[in-house]
C-alpha atoms as a PDB file:
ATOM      1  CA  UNK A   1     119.865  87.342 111.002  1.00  0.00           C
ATOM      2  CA  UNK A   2     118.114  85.081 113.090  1.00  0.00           C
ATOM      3  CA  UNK A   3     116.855  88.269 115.156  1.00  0.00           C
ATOM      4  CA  UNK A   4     115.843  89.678 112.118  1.00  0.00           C
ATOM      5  CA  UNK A   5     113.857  87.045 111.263  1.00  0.00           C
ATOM      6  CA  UNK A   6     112.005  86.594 114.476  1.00  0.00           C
ATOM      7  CA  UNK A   7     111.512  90.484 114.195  1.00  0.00           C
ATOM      8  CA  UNK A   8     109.547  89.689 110.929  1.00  0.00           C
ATOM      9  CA  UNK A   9     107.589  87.020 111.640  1.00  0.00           C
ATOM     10  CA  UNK A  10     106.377  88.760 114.768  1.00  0.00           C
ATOM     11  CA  UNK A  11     105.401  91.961 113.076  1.00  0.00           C
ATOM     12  CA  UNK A  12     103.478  89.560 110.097  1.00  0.00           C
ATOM     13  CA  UNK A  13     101.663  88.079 113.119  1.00  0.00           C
ATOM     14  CA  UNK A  14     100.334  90.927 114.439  1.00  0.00           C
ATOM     15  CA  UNK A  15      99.355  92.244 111.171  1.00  0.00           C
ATOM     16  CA  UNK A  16      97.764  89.394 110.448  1.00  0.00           C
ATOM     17  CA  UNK A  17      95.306  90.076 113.027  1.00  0.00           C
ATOM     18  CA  UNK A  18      94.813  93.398 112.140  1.00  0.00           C
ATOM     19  CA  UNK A  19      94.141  92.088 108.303  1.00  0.00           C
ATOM     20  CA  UNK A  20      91.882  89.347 109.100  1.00  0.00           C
ATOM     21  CA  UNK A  21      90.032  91.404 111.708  1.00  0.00           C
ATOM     22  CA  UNK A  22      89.355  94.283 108.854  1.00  0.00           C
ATOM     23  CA  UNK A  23      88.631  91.024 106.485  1.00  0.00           C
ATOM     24  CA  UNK A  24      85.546  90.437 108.949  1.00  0.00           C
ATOM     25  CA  UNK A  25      84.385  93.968 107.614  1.00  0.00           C
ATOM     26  CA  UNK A  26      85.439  94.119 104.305  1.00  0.00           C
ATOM     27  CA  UNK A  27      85.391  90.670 102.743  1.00  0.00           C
ATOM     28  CA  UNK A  28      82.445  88.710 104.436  1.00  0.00           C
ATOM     29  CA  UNK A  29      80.412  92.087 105.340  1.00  0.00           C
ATOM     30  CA  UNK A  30      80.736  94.441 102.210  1.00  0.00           C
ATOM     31  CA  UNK A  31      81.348  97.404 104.955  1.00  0.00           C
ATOM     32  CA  UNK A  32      84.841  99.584 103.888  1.00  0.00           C
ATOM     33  CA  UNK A  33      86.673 101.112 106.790  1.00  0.00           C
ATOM     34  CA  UNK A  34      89.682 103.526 106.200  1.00  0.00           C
ATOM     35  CA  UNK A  35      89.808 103.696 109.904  1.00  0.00           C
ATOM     36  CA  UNK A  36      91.233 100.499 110.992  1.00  0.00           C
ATOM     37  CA  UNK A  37      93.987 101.773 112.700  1.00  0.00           C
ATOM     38  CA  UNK A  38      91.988 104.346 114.831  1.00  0.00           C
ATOM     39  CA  UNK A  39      91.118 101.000 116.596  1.00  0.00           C
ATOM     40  CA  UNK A  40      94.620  99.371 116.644  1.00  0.00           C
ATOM     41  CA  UNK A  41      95.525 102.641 118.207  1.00  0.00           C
ATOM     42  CA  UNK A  42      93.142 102.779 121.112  1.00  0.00           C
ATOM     43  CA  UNK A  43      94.239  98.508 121.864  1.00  0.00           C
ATOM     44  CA  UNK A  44      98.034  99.834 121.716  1.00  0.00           C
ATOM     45  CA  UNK A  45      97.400 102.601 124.301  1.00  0.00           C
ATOM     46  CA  UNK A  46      94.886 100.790 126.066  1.00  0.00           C
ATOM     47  CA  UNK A  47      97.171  97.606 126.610  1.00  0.00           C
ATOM     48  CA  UNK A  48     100.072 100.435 127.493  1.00  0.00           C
ATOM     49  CA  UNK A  49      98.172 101.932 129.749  1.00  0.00           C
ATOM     50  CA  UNK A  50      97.362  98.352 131.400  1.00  0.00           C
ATOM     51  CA  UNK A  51     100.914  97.519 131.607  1.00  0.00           C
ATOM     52  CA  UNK A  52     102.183 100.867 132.760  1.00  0.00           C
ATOM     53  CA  UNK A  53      99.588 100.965 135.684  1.00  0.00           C
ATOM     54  CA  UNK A  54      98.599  98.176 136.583  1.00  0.00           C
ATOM     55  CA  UNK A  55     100.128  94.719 135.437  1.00  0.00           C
ATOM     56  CA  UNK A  56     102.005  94.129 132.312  1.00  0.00           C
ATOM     57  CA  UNK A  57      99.819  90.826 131.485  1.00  0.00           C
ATOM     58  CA  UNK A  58      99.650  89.882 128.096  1.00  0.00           C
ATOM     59  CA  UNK A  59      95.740  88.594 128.402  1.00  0.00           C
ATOM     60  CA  UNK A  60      94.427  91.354 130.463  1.00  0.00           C
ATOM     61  CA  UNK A  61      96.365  94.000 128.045  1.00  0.00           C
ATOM     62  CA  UNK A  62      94.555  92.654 125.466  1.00  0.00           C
ATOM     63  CA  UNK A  63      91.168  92.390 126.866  1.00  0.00           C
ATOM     64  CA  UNK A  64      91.182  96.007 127.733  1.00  0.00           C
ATOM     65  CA  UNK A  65      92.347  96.968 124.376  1.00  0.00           C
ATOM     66  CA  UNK A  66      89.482  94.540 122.850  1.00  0.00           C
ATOM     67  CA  UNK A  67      87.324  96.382 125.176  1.00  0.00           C
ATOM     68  CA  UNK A  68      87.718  99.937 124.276  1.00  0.00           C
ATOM     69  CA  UNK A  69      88.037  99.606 120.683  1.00  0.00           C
ATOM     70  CA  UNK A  70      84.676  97.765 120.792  1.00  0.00           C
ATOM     71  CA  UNK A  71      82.891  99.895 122.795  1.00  0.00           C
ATOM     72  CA  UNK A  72      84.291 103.102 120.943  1.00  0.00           C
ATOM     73  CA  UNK A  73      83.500 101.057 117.878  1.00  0.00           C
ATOM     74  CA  UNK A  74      79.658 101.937 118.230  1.00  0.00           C
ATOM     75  CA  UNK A  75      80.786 105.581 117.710  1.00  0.00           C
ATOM     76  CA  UNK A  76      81.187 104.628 114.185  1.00  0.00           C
ATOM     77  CA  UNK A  77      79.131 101.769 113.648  1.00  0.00           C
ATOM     78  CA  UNK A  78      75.624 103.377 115.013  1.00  0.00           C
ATOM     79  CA  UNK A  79      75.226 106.503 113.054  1.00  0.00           C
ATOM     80  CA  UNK A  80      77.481 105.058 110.314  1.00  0.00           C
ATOM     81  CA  UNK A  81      75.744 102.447 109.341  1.00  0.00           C
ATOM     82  CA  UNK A  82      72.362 103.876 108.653  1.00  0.00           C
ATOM     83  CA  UNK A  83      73.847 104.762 105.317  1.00  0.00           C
ATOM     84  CA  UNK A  84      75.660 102.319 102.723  1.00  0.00           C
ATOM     85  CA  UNK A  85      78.832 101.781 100.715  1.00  0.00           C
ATOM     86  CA  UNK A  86      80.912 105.059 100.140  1.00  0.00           C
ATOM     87  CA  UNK A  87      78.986 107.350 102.620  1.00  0.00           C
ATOM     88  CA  UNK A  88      80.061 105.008 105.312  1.00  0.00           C
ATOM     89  CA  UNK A  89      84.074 105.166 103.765  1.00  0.00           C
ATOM     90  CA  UNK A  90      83.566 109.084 104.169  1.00  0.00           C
ATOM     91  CA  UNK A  91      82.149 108.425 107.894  1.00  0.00           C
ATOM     92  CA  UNK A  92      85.246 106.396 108.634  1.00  0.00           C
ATOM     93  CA  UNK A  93      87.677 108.518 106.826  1.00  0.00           C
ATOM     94  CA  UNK A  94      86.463 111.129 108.690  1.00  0.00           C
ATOM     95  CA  UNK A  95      86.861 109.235 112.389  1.00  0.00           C
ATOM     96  CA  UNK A  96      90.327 108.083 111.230  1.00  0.00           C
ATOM     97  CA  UNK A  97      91.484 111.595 110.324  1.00  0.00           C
ATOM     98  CA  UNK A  98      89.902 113.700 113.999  1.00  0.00           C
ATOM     99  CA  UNK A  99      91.318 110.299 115.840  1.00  0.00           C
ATOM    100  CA  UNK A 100      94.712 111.469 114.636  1.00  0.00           C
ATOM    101  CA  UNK A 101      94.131 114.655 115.963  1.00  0.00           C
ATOM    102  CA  UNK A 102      92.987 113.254 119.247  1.00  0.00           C
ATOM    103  CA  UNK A 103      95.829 111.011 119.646  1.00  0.00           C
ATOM    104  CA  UNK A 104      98.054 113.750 119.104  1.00  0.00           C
ATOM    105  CA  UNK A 105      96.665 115.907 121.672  1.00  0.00           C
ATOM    106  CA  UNK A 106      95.602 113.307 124.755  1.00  0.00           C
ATOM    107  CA  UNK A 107      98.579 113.769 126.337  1.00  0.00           C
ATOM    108  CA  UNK A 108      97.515 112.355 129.445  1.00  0.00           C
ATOM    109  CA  UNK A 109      96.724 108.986 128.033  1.00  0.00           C
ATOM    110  CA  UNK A 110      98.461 109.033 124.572  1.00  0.00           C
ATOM    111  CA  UNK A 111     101.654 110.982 125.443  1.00  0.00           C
ATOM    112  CA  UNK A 112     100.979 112.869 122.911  1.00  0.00           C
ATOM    113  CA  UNK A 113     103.540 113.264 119.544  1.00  0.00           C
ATOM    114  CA  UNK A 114     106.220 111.471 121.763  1.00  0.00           C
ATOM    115  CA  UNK A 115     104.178 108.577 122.285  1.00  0.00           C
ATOM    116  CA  UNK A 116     104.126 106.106 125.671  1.00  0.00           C
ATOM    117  CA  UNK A 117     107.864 104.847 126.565  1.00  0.00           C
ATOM    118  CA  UNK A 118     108.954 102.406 129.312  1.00  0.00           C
ATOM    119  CA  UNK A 119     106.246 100.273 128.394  1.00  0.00           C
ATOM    120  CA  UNK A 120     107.279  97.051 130.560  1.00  0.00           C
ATOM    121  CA  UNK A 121     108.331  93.318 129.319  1.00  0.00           C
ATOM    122  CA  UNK A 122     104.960  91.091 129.139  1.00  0.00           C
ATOM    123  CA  UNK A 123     103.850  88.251 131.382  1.00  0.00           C
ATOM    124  CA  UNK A 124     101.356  85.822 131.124  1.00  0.00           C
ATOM    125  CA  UNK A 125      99.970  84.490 134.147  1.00  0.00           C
ATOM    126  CA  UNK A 126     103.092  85.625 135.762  1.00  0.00           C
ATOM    127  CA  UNK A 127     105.342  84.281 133.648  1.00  0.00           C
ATOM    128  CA  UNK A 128     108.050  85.830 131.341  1.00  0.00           C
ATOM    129  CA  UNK A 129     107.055  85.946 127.987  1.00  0.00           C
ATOM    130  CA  UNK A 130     109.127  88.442 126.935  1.00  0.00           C
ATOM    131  CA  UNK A 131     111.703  86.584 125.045  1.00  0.00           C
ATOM    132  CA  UNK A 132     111.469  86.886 120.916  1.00  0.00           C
ATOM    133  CA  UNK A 133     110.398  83.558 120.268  1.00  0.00           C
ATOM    134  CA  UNK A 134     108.116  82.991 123.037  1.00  0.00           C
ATOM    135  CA  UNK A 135     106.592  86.261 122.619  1.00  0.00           C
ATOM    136  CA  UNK A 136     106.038  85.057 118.597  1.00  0.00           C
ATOM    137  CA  UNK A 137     104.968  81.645 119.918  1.00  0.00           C
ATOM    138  CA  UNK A 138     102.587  83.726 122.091  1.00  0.00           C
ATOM    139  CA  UNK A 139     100.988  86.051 118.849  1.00  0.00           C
ATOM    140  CA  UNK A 140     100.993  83.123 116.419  1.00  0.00           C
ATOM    141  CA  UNK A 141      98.637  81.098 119.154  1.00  0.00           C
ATOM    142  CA  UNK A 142      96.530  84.059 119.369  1.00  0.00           C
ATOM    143  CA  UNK A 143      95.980  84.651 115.870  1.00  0.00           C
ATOM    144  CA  UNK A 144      95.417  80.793 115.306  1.00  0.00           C
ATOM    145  CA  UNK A 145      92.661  80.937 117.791  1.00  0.00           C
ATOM    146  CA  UNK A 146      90.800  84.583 115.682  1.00  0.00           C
ATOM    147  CA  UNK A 147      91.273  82.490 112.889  1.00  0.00           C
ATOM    148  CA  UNK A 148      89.238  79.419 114.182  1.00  0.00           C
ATOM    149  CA  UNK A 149      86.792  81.690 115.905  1.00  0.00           C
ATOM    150  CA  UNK A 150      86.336  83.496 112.497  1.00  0.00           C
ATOM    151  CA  UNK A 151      85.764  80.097 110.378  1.00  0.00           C
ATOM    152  CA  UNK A 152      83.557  78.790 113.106  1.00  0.00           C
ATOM    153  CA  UNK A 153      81.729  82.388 113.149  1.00  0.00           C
ATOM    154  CA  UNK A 154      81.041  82.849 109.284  1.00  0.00           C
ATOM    155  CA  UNK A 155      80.205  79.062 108.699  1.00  0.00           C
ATOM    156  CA  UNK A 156      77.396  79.615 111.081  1.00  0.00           C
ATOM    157  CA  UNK A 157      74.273  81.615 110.931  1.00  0.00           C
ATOM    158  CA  UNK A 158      75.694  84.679 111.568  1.00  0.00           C
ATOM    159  CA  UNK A 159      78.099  84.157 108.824  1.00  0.00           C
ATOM    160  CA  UNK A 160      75.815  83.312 106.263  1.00  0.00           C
ATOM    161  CA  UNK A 161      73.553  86.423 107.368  1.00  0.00           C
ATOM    162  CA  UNK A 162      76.330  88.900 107.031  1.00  0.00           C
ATOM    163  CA  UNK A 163      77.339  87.520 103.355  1.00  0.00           C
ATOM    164  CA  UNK A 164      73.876  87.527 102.320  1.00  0.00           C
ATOM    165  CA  UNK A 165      74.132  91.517 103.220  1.00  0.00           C
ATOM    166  CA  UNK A 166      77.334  91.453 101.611  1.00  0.00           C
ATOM    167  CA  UNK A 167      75.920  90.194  98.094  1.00  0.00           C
ATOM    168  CA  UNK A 168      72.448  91.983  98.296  1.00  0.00           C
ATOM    169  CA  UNK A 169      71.177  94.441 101.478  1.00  0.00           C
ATOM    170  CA  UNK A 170      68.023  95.058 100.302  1.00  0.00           C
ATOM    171  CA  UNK A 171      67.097  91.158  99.646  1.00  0.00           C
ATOM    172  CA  UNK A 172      68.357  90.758 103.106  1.00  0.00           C
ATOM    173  CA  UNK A 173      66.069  92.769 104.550  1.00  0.00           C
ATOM    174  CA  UNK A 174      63.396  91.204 102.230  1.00  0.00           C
ATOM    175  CA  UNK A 175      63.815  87.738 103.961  1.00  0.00           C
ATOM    176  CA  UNK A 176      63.921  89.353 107.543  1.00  0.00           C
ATOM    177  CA  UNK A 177      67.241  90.188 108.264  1.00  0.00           C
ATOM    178  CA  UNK A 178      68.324  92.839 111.021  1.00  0.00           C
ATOM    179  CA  UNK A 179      70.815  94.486 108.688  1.00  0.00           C
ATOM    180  CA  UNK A 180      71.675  97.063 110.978  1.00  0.00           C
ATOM    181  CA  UNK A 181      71.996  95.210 113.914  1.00  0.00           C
ATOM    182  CA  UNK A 182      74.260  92.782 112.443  1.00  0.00           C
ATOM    183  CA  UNK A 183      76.362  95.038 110.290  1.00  0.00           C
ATOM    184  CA  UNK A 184      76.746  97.020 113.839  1.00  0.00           C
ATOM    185  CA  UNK A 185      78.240  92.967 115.326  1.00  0.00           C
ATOM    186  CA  UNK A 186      80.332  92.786 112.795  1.00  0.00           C
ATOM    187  CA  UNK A 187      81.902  96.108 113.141  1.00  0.00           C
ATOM    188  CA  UNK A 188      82.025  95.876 116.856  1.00  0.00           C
ATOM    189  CA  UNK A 189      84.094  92.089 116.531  1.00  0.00           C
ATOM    190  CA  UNK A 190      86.303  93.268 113.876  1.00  0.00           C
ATOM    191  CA  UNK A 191      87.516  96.509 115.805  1.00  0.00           C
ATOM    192  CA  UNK A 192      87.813  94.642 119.546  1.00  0.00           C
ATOM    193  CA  UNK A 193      90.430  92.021 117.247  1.00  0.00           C
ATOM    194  CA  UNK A 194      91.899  94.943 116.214  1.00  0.00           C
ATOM    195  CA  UNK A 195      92.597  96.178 119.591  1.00  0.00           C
ATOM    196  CA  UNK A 196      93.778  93.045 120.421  1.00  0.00           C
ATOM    197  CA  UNK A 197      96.298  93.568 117.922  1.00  0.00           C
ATOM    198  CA  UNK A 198      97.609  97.132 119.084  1.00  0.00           C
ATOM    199  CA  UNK A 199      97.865  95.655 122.802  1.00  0.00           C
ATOM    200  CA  UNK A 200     100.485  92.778 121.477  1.00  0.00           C
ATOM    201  CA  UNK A 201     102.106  95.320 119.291  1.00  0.00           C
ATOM    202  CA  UNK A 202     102.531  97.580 122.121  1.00  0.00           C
ATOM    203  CA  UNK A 203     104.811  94.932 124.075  1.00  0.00           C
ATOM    204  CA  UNK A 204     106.590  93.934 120.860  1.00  0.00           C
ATOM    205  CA  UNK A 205     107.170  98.177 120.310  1.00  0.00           C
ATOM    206  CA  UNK A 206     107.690  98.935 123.849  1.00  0.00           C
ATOM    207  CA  UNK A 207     106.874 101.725 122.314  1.00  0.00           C
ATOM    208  CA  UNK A 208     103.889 104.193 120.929  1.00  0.00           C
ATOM    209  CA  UNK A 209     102.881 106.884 119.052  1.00  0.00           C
ATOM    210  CA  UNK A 210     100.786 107.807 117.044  1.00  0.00           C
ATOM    211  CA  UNK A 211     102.592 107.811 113.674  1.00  0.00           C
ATOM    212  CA  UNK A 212     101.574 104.252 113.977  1.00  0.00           C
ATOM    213  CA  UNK A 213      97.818 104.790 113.797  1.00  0.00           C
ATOM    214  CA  UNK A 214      97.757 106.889 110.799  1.00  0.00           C
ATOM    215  CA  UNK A 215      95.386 106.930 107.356  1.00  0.00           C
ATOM    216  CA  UNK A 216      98.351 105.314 105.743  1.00  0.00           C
ATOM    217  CA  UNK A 217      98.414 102.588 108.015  1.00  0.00           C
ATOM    218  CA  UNK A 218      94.573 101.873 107.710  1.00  0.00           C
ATOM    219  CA  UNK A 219      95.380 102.125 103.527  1.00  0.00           C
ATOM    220  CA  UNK A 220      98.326  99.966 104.408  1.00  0.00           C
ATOM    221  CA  UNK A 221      96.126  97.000 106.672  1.00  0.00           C
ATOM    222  CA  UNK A 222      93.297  97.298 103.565  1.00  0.00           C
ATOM    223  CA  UNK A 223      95.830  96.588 100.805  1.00  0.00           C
ATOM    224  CA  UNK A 224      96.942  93.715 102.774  1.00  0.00           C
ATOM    225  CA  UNK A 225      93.079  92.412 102.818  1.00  0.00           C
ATOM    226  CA  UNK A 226      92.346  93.686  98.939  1.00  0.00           C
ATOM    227  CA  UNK A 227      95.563  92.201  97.758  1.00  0.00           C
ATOM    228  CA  UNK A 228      95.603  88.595  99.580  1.00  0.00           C
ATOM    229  CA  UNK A 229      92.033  87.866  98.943  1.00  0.00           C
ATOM    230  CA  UNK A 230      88.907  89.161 100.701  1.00  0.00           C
ATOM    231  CA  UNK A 231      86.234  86.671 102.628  1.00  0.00           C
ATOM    232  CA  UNK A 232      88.588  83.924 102.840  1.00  0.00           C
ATOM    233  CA  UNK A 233      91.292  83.201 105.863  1.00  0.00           C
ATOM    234  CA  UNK A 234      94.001  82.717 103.866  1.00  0.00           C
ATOM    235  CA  UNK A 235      93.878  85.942 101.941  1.00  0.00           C
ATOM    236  CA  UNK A 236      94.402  88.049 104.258  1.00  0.00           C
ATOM    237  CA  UNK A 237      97.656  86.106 105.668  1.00  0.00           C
ATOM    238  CA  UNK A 238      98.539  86.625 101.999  1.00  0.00           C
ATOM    239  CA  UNK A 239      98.538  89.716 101.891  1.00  0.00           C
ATOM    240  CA  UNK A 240     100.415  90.426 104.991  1.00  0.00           C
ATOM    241  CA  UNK A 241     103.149  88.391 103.804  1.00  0.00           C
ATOM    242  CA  UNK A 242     104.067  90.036 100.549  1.00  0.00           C
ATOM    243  CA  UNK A 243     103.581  93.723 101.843  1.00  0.00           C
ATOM    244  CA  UNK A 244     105.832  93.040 105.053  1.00  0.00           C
ATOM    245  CA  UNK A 245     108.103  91.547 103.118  1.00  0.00           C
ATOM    246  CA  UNK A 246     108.301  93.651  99.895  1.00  0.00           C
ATOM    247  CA  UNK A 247     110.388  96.753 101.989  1.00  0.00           C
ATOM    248  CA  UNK A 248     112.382  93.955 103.467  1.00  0.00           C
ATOM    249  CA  UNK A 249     113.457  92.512 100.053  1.00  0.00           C
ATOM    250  CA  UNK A 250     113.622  96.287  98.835  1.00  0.00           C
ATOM    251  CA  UNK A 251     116.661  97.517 100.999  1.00  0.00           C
ATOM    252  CA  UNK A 252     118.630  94.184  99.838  1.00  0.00           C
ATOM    253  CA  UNK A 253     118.606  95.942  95.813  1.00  0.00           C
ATOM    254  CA  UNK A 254     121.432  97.692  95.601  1.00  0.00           C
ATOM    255  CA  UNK A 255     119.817 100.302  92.886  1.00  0.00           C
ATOM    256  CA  UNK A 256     117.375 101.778  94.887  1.00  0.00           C
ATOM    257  CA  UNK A 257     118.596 104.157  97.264  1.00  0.00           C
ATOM    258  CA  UNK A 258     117.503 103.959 100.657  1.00  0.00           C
ATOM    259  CA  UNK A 259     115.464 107.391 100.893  1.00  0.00           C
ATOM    260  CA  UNK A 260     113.729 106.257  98.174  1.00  0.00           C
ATOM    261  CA  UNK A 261     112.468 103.239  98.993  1.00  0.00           C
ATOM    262  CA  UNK A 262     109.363 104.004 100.769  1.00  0.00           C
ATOM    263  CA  UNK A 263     108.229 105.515  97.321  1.00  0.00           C
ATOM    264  CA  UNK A 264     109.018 102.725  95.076  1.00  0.00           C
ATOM    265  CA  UNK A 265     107.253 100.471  97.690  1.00  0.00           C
ATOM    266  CA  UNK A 266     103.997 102.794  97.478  1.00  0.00           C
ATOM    267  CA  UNK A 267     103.776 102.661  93.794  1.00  0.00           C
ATOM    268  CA  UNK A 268     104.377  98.897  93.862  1.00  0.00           C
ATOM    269  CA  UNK A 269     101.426  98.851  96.038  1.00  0.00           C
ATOM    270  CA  UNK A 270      99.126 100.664  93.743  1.00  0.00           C
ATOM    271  CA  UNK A 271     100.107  98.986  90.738  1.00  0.00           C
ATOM    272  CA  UNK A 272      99.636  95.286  92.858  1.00  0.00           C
ATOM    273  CA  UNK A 273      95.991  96.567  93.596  1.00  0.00           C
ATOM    274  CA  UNK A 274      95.677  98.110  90.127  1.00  0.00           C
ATOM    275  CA  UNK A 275      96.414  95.358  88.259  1.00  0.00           C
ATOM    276  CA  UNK A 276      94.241  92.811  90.930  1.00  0.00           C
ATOM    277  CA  UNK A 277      91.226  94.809  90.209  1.00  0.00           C
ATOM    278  CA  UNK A 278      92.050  94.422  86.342  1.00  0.00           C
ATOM    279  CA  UNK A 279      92.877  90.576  86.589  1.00  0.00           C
ATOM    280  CA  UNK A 280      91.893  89.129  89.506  1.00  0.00           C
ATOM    281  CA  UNK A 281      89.430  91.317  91.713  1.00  0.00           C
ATOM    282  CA  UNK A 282      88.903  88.384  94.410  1.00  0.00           C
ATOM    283  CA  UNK A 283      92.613  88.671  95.284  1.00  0.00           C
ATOM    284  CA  UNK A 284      95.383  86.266  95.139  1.00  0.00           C
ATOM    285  CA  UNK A 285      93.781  83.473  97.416  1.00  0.00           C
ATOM    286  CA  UNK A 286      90.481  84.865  96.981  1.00  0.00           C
ATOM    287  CA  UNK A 287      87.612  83.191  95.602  1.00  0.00           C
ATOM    288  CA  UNK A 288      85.377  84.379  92.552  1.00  0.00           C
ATOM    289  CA  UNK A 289      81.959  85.724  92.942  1.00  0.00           C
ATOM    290  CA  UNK A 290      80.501  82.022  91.641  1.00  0.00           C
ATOM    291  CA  UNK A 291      82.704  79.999  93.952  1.00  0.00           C
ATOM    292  CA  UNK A 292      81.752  81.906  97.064  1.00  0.00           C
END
């Protein structure tokens, strides 16, 4: 049980990177990505590929992931973000659905439908960090520090830029704002977290492929967001919580037969986000449009 556990809270941890990362988009930007997990995809392969060749570090994994999903980021956010609101949810709907294809297909640095295996344990700094608790000791210090860097970032100027674009584009621009450029930041920042995220879940996995990286898991990381609370740092944590949790609690009903729980969680989710929207559109933790 204790494994179990520890197999939980891990997973929540890494998620919760992914959430608050998209939350950087999303909640304090106004931008809607379905493509999320393109980005957790290229930091899973990228730390695998770090790992595999060259040194299973924890830190330098992650920096390379960070590093490509940023810098493939500005495939998205440079001709995507010349247009606004549901054109760019098409552009990244589109990106999440050919990067499916392309994961599929890059054999050479994907592995294709079966995925990278034999990725090694993780070090940091040359030491063994591969054991369950140290490893979650290791992710929970690592989102800790993305969450400081976010609250530090967004009660700054930057911050306060990106939620004046959030609440009104056009009166940013009016006062002088470089919408573009710093709609292009933000987009850049919350993808490299995300690949941070995919490099720590490809040591937890040991394991890739690209199953993981699909449209559902994007819908999946933006319920978590939606659902918890947008443009606050607890939200997101929120969110990740109860949607980790809610299969977990699922299998333990005895009514609900196993093949069938992956629906009943879906329409759980939908009717969660359903009735948010209805009741409380700033999410569980989230703040209302006058308290912001």
């Amino acid at each position: 049980m204790t494994a179990y556990l520890l197999n939980l809270a891990t997973l929540a941890t890494i998620f919760g990177i992914l959430a608050a990362s998209l939350n950087l988009l999303i909640g304090y930007a106004g931008i809607f990505s379905v493509a999320h997990a393109v980005f957790f995809g290229l930091g899973a392969y990228a730390g695998a590929q770090v790992a595999m060749l060259v040194v299973p570090d924890v830190l330098l994994a992650c920096l390379a992931g960070g590093a490509l999903a940023a810098l493939l980021s500005l495939g998205l956010a440079l001709p995507a973000l010349r247009v606004r609101g549901e054109y760019f949810v098409a552009a990244s709907l589109g990106l999440q659905m050919m990067a499916v294809t392309v994961f599929s297909e890059a054999h050479g640095f994907t592995g294709g439908h079966g995925g990278l295996v034999g990725i090694p344990l993780p070090t940091l700094l040359g030491f063994d960090v591969s054991a369950q608790g140290t490893f979650l000791t290791l992710c929970l210090v690592i989102l800790g520090l993305i969450l400081l860097a976010i609250r530090l970032l967004m009660r700054g100027s930057f911050g306060r830029a990106l939620m004046a674009i959030r609440d009104s584009e056009s009166a940013a621009e009016a006062f002088g704002k470089d919408v573009r450029q710093l709609k292009t930041l933000v987009v850049v920042l919350g993808c490299a977290l995300a690949g941070v995220g995919g490099a720590l879940f490809s040591f937890y996995m040991m394991f890739v492929n690209v199953e993981s990286f699909t449209l559902e898991q994007s819908i999946l990381i933006m319920a978590m967001v939606i659902i918890g609370g947008t443009a606050t740092l607890a939200g997101p944590l929120v969110g990740v919580l109860l949607l980790l949790l809610l299969p977990a609690a699922l299998s333990f009903l005895p009514f609900i037969p196993p093949t069938q729980i992956g629906a009943v969680q879906q329409f759980i989710y939908g009717l969660a986000m359903a009735l948010l929207m209805i009741f409380r559109p700033a999410g569980i933790a989230g703040q209302s449009a006058g308290r912001r």
